[in-house]
PDB file of N, CA and C in Angstrom:
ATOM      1  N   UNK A   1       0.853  -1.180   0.000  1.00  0.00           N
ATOM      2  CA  UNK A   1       0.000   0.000   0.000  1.00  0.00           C
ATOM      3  C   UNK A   1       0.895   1.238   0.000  1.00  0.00           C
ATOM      4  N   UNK A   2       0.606   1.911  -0.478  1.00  0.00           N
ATOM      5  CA  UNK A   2       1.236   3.355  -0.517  1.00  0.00           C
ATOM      6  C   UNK A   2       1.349   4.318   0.412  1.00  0.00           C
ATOM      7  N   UNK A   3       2.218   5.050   0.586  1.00  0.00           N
ATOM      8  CA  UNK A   3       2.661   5.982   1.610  1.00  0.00           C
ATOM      9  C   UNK A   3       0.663   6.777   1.749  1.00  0.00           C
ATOM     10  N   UNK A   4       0.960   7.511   0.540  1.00  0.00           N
ATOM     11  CA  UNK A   4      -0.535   8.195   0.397  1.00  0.00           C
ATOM     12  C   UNK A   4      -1.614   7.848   0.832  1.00  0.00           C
ATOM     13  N   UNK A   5      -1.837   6.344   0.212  1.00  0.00           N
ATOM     14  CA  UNK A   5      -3.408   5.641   0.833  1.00  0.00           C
ATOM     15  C   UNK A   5      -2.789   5.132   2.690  1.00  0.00           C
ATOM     16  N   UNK A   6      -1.858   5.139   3.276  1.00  0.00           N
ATOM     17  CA  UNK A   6      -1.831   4.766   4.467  1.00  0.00           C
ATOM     18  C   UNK A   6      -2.215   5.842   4.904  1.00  0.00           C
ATOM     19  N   UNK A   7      -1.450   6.935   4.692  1.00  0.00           N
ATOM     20  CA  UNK A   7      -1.599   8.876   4.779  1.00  0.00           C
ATOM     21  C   UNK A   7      -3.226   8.417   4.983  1.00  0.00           C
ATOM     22  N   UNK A   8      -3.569   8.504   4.092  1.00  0.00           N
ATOM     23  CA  UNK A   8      -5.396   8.675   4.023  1.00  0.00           C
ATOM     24  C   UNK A   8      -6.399   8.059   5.371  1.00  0.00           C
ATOM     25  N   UNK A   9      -5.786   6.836   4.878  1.00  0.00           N
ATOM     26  CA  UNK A   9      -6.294   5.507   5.496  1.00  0.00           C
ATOM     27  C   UNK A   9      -6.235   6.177   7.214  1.00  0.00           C
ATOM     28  N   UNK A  10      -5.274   6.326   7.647  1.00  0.00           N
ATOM     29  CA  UNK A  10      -4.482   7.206   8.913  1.00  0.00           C
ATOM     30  C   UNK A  10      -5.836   8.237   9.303  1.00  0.00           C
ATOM     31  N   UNK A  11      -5.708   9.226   8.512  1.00  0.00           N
ATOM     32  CA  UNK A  11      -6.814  10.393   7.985  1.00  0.00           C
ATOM     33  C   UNK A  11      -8.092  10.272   8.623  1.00  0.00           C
ATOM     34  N   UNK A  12      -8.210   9.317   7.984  1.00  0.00           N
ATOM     35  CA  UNK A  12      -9.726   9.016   7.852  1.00  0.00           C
ATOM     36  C   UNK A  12     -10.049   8.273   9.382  1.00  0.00           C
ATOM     37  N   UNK A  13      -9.725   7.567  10.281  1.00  0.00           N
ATOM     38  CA  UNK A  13     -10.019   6.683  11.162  1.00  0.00           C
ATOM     39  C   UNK A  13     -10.078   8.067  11.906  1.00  0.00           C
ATOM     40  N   UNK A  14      -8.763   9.283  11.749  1.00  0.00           N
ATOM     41  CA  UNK A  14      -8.790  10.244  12.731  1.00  0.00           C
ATOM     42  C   UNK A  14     -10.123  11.192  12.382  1.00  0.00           C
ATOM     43  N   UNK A  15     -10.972  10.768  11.588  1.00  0.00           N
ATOM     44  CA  UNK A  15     -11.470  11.638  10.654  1.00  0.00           C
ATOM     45  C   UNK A  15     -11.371  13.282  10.853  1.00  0.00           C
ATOM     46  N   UNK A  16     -10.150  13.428  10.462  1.00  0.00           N
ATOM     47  CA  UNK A  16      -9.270  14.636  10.194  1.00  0.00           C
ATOM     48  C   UNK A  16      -8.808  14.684   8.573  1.00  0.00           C
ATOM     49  N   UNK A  17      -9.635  15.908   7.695  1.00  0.00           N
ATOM     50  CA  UNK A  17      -9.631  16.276   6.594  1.00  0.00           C
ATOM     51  C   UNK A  17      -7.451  17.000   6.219  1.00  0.00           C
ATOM     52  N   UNK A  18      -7.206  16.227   5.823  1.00  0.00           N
ATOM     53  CA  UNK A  18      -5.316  16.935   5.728  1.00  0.00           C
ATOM     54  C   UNK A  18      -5.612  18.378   5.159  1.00  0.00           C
ATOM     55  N   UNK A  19      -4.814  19.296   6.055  1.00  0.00           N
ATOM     56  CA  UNK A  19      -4.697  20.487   5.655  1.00  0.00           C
ATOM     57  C   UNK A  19      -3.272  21.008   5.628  1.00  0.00           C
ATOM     58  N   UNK A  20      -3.177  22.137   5.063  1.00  0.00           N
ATOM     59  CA  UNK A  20      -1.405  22.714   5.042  1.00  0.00           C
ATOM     60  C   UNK A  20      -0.941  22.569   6.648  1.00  0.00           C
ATOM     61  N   UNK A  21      -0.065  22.439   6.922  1.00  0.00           N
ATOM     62  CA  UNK A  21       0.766  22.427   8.536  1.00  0.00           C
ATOM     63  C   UNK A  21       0.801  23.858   8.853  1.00  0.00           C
ATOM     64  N   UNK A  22       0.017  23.661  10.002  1.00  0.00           N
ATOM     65  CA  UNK A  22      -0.077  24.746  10.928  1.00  0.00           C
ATOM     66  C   UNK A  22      -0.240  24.063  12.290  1.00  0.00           C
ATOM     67  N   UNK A  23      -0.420  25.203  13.311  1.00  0.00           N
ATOM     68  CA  UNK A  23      -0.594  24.731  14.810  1.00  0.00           C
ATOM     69  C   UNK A  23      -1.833  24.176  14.748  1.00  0.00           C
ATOM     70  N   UNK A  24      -3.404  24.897  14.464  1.00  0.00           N
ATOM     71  CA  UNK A  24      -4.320  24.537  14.228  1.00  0.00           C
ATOM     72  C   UNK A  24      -4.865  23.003  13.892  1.00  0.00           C
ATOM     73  N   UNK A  25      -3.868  22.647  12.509  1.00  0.00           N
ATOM     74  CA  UNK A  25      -3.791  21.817  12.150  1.00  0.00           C
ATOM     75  C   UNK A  25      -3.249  20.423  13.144  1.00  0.00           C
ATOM     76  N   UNK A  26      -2.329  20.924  13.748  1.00  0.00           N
ATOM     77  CA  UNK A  26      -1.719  19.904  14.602  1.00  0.00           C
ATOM     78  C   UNK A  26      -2.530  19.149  15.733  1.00  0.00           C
ATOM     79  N   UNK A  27      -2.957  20.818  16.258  1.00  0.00           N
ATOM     80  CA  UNK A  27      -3.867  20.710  17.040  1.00  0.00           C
ATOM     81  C   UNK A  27      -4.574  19.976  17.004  1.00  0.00           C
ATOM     82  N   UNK A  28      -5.613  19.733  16.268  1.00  0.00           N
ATOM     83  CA  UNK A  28      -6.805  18.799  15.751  1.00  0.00           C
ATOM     84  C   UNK A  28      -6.418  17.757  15.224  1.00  0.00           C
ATOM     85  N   UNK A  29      -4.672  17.455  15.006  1.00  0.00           N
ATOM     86  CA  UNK A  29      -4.353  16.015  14.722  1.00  0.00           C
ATOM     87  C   UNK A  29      -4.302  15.370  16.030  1.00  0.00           C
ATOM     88  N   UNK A  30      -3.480  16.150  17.280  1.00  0.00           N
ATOM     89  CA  UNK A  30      -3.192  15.787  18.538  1.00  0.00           C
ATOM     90  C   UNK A  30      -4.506  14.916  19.098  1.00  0.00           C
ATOM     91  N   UNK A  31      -5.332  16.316  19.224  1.00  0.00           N
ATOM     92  CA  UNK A  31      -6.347  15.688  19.788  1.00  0.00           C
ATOM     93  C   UNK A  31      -7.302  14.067  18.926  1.00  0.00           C
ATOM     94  N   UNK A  32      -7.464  14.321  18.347  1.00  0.00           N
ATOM     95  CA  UNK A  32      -8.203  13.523  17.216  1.00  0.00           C
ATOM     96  C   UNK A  32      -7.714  11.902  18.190  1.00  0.00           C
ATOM     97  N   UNK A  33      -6.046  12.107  17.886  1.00  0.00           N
ATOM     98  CA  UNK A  33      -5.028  10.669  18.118  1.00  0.00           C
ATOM     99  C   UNK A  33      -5.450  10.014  19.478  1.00  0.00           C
ATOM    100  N   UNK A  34      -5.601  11.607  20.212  1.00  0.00           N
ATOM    101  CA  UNK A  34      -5.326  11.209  21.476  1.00  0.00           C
ATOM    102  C   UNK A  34      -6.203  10.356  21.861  1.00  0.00           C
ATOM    103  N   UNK A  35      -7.970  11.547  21.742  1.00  0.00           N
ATOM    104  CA  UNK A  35      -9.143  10.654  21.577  1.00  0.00           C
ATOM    105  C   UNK A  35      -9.932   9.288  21.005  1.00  0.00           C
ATOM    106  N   UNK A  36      -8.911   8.692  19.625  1.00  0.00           N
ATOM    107  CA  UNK A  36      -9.405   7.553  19.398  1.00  0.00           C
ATOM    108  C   UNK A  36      -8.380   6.686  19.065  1.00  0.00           C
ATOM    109  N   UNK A  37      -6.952   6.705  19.529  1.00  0.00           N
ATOM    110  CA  UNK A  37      -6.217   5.705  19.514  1.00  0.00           C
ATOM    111  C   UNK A  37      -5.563   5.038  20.846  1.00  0.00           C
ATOM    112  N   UNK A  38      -5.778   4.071  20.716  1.00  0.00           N
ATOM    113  CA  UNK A  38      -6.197   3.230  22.335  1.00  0.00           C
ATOM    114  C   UNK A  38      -4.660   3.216  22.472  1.00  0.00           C
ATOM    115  N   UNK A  39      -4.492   3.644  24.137  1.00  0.00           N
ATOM    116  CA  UNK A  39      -3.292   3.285  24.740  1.00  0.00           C
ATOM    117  C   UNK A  39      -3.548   1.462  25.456  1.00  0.00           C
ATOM    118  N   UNK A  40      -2.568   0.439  25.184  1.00  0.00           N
ATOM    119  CA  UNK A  40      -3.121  -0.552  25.501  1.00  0.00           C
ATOM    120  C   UNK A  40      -1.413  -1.329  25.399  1.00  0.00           C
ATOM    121  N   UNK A  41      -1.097  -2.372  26.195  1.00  0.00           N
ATOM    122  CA  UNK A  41       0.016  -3.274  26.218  1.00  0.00           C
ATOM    123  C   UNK A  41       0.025  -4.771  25.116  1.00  0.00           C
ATOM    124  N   UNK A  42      -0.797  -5.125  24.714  1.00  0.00           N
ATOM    125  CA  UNK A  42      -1.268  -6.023  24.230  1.00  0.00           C
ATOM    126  C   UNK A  42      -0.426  -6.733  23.111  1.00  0.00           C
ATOM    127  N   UNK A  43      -0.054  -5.141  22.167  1.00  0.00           N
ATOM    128  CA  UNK A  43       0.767  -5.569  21.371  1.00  0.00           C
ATOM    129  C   UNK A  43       2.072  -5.184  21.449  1.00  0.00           C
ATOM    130  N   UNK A  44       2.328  -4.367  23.007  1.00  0.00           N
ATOM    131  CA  UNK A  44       3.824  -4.829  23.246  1.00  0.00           C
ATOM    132  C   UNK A  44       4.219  -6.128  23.412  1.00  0.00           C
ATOM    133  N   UNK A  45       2.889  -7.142  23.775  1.00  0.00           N
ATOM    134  CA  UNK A  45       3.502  -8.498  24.139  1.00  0.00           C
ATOM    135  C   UNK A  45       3.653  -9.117  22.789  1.00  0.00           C
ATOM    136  N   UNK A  46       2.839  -9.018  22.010  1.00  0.00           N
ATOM    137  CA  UNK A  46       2.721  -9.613  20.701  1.00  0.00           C
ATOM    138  C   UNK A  46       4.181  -9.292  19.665  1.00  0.00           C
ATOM    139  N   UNK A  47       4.414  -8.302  19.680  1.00  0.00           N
ATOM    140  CA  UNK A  47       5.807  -7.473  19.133  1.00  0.00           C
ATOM    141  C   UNK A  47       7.072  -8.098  19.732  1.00  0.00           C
ATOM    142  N   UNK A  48       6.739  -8.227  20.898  1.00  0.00           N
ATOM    143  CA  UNK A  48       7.857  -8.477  21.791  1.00  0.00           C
ATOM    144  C   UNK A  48       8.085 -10.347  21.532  1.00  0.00           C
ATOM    145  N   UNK A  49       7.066 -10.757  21.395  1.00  0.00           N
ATOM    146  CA  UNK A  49       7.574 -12.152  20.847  1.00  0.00           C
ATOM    147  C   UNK A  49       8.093 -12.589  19.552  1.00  0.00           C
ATOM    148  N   UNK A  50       7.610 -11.644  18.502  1.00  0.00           N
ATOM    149  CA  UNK A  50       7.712 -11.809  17.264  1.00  0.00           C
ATOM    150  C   UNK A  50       9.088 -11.107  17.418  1.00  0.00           C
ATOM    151  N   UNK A  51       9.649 -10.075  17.772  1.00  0.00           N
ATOM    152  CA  UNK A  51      10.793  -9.571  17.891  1.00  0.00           C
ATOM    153  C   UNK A  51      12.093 -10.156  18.489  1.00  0.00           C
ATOM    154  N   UNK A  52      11.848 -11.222  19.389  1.00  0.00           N
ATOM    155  CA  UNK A  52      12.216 -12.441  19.840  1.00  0.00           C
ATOM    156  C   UNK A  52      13.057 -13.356  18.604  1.00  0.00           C
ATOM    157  N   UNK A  53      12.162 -13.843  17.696  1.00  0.00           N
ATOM    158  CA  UNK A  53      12.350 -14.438  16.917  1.00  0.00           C
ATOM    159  C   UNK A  53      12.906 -13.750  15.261  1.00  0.00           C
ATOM    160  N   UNK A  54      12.995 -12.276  15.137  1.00  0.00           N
ATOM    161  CA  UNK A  54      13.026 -11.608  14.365  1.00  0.00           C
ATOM    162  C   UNK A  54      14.239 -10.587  14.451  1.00  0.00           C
ATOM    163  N   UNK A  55      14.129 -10.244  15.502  1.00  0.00           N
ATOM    164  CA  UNK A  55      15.416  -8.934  15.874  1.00  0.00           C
ATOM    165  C   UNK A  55      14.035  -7.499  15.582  1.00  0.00           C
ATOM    166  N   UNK A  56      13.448  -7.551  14.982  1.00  0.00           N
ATOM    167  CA  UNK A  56      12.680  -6.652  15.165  1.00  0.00           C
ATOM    168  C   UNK A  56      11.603  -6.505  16.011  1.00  0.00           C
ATOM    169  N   UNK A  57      11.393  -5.631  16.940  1.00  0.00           N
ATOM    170  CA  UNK A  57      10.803  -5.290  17.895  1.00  0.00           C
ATOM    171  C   UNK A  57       9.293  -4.423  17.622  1.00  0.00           C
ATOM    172  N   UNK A  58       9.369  -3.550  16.578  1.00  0.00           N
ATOM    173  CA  UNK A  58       8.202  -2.880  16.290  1.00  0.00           C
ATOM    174  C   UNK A  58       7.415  -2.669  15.054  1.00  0.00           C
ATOM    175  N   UNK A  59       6.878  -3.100  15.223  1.00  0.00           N
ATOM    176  CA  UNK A  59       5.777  -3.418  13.783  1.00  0.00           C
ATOM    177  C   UNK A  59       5.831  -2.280  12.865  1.00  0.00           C
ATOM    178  N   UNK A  60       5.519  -2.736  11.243  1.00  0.00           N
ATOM    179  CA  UNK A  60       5.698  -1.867  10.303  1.00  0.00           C
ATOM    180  C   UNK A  60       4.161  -1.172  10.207  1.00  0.00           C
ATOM    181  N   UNK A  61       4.788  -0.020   9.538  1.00  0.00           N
ATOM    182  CA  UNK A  61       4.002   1.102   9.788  1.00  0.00           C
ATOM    183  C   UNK A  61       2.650   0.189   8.989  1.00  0.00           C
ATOM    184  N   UNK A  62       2.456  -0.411   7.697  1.00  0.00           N
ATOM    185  CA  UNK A  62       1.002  -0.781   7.612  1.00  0.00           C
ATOM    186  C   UNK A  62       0.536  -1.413   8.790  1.00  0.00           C
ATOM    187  N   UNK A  63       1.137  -1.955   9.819  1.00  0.00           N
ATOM    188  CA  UNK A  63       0.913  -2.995  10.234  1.00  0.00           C
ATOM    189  C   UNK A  63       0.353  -2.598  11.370  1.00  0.00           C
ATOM    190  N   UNK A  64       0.817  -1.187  11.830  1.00  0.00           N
ATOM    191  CA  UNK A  64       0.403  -0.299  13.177  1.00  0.00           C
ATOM    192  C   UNK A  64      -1.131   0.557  12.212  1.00  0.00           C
ATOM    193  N   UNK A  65      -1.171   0.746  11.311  1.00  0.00           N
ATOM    194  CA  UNK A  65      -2.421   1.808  10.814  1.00  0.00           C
ATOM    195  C   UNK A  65      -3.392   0.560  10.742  1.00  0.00           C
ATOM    196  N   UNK A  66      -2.786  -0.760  10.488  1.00  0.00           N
ATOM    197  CA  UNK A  66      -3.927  -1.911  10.230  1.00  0.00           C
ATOM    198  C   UNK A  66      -4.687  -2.025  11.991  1.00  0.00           C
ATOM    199  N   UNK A  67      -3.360  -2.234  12.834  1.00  0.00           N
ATOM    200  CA  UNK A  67      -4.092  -2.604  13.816  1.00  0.00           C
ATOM    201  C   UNK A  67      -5.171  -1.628  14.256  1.00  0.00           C
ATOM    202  N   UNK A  68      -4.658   0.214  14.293  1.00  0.00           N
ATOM    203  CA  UNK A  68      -5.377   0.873  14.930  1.00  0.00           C
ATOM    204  C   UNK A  68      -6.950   1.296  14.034  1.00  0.00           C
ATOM    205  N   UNK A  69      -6.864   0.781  12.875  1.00  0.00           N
ATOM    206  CA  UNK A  69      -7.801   1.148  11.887  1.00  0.00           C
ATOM    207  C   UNK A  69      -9.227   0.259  11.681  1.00  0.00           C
ATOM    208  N   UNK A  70      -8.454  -0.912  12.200  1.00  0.00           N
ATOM    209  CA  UNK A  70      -8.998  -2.011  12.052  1.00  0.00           C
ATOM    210  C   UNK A  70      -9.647  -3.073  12.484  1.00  0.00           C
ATOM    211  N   UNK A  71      -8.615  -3.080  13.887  1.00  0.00           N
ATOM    212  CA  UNK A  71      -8.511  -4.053  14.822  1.00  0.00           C
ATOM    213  C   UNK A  71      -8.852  -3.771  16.500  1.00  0.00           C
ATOM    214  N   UNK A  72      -8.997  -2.503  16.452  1.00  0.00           N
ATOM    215  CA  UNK A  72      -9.352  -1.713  17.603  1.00  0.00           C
ATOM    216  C   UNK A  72      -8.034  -1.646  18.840  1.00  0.00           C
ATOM    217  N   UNK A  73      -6.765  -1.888  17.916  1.00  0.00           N
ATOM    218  CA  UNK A  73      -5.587  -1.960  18.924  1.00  0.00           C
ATOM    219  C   UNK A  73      -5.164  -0.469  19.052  1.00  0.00           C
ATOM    220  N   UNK A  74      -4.023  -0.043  20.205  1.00  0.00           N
ATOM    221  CA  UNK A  74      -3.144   0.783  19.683  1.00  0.00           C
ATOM    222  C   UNK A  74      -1.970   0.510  19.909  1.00  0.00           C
ATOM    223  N   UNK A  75      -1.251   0.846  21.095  1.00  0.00           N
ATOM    224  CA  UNK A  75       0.036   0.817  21.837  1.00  0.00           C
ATOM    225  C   UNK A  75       0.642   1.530  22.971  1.00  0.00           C
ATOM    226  N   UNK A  76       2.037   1.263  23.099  1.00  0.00           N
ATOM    227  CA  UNK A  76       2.174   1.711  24.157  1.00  0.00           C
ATOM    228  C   UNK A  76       3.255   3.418  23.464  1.00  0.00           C
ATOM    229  N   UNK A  77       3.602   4.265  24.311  1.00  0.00           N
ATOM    230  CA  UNK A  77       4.165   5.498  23.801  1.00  0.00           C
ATOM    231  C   UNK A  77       5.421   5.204  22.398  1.00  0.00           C
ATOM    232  N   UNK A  78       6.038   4.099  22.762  1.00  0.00           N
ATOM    233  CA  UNK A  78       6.581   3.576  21.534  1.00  0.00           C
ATOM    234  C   UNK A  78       6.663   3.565  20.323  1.00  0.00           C
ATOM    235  N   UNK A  79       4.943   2.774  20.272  1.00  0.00           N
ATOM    236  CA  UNK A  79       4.428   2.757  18.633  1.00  0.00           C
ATOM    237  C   UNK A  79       4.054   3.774  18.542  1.00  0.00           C
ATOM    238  N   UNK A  80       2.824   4.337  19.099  1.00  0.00           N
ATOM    239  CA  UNK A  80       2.240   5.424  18.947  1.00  0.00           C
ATOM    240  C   UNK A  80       3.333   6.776  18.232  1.00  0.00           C
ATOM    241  N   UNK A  81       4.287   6.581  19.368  1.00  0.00           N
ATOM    242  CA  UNK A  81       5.401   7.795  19.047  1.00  0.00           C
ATOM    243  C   UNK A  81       5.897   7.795  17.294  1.00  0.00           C
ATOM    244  N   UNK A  82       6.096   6.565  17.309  1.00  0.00           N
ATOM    245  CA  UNK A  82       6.690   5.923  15.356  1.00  0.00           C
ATOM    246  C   UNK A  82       5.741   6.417  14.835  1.00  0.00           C
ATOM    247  N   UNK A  83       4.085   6.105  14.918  1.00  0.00           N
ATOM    248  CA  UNK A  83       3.195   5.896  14.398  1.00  0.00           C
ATOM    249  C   UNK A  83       2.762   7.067  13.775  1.00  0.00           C
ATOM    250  N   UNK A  84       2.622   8.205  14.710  1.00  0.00           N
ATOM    251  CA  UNK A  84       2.407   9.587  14.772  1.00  0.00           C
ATOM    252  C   UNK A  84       3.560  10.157  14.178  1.00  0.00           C
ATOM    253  N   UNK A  85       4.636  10.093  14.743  1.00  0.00           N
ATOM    254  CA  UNK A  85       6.050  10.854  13.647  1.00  0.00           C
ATOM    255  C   UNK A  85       5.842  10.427  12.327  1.00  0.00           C
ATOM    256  N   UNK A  86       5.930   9.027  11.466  1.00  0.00           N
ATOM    257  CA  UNK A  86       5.377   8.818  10.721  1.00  0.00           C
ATOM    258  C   UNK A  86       4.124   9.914  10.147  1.00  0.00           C
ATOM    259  N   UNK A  87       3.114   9.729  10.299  1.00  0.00           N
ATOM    260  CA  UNK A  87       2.037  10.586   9.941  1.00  0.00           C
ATOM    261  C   UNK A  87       2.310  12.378  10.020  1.00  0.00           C
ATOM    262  N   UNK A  88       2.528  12.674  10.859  1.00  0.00           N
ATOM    263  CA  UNK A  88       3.101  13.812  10.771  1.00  0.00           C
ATOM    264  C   UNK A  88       4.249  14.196   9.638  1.00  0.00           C
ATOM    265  N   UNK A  89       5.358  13.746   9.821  1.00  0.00           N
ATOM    266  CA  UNK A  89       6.109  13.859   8.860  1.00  0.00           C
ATOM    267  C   UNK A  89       5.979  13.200   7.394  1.00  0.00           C
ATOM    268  N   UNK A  90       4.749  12.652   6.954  1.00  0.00           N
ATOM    269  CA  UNK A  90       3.748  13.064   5.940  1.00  0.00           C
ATOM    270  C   UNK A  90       3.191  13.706   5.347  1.00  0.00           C
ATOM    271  N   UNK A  91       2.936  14.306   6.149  1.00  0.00           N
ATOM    272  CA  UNK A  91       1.891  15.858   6.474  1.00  0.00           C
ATOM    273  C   UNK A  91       2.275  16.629   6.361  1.00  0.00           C
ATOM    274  N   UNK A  92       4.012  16.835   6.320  1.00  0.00           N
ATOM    275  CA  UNK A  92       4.698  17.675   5.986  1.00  0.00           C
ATOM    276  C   UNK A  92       5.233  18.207   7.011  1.00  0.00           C
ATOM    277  N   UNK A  93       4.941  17.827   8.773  1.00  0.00           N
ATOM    278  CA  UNK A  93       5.670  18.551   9.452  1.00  0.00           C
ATOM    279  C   UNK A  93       6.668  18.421   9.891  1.00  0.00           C
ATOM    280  N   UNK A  94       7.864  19.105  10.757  1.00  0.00           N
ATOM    281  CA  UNK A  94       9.263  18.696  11.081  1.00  0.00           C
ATOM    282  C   UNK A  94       9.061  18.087  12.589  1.00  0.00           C
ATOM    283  N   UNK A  95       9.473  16.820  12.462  1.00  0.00           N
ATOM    284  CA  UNK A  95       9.290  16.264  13.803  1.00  0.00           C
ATOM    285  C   UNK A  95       9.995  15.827  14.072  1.00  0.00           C
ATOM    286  N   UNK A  96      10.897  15.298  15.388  1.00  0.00           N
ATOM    287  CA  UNK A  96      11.887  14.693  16.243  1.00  0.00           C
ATOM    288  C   UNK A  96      11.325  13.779  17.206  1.00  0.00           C
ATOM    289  N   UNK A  97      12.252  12.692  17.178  1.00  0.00           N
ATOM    290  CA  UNK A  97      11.817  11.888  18.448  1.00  0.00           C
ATOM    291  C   UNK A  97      12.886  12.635  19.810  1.00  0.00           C
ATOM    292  N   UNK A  98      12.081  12.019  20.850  1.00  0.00           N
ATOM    293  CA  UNK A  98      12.922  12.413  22.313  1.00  0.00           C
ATOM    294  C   UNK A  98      12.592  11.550  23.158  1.00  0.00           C
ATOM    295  N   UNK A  99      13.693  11.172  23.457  1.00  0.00           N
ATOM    296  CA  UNK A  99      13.417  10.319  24.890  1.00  0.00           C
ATOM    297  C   UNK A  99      13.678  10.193  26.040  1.00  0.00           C
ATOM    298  N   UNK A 100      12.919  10.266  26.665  1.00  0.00           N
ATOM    299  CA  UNK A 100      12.297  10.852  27.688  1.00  0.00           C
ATOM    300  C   UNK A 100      12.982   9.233  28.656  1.00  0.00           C
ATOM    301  N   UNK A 101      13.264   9.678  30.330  1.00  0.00           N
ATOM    302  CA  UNK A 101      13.738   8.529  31.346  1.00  0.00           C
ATOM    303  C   UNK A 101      12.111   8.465  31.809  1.00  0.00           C
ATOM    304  N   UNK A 102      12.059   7.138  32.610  1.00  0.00           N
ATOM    305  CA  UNK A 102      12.439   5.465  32.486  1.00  0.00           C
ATOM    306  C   UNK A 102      11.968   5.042  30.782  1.00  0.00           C
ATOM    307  N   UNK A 103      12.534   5.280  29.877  1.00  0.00           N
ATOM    308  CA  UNK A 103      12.383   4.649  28.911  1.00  0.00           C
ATOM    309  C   UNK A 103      10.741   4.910  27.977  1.00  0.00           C
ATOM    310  N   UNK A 104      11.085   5.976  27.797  1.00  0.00           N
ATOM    311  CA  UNK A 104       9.630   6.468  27.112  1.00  0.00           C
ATOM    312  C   UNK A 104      10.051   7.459  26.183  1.00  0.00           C
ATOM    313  N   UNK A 105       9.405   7.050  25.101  1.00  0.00           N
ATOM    314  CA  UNK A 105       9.284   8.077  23.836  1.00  0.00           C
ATOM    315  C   UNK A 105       7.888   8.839  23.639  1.00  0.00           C
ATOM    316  N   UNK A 106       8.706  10.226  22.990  1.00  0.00           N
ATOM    317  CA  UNK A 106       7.862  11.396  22.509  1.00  0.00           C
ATOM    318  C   UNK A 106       8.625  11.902  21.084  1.00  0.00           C
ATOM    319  N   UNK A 107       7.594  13.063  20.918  1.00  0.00           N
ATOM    320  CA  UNK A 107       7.427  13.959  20.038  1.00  0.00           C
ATOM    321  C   UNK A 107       7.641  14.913  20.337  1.00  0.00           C
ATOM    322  N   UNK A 108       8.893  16.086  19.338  1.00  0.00           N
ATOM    323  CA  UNK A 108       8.967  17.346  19.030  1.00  0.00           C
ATOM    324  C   UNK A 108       8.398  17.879  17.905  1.00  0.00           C
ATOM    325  N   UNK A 109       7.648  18.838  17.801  1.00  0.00           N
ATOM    326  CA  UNK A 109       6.881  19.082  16.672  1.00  0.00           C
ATOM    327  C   UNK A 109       7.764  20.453  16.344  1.00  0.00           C
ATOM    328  N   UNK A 110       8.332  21.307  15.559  1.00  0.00           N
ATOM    329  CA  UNK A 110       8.868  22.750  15.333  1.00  0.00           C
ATOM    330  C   UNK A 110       7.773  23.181  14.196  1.00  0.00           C
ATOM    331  N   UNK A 111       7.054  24.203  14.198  1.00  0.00           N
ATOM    332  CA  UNK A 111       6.311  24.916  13.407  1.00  0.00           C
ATOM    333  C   UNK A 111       7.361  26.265  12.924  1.00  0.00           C
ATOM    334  N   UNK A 112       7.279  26.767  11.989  1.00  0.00           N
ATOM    335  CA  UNK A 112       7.808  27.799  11.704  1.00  0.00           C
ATOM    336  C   UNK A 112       7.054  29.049  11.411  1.00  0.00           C
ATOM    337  N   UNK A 113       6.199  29.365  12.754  1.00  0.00           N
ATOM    338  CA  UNK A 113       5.268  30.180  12.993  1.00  0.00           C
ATOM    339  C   UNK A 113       5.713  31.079  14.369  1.00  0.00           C
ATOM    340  N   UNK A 114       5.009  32.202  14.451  1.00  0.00           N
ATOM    341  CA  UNK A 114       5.197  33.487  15.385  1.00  0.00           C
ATOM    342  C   UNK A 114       4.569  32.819  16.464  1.00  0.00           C
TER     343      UNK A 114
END
């Protein structure tokens, strides 16, 4: 599947219409995420076994828009963090990961606004 139709696919579950990058914009991505993508451990365990056997630890990006789109999963700050940088930096915005002690990831968002 394509960057675009995941873009969409993404979009649409948030049902958030893509607009040019602004705060506004972000805004209403933030919230959107916050409100309907489930914080849940479930598929840290699932990841964590398959990663076991793989060396990879975190699921590919169709594989995180399938679960949360689809499957009614989400994750823990981890995926979410990939998941969302991903999408964002789609969208066109400049984003950074940071990580944060005991072992937790986030998001820097830089707007180039007043």
């Amino acid at each position: 599947m394509s960057q675009e139709k995941l873009t969409n696919q993404f979009l649409s579950f948030l049902s958030v219409t893509k607009k040019p990058v602004s705060l506004n914009f972000l805004n209403e991505l933030v919230k959107a995420h916050q409100e309907k993508v489930k914080w849940e451990t479930l598929t840290k365990i699932i990841d964590w076994e398959k990663g076991n056997k793989t060396g990879n630890y975190f699921p590919t990006i169709k594989t995180y828009i399938n679960r949360i789109t689809t499957k009614g999963m989400g994750g823990t700050c981890w995926t979410h963090s990939i998941g969302f940088h991903w999408l964002l930096s789609n969208l066109g915005f400049s984003v950074q990961y940071m990580y944060m002690d005991p072992g937790h990831l986030c998001l820097r968002i830089n707007l180039e606004q007043p």
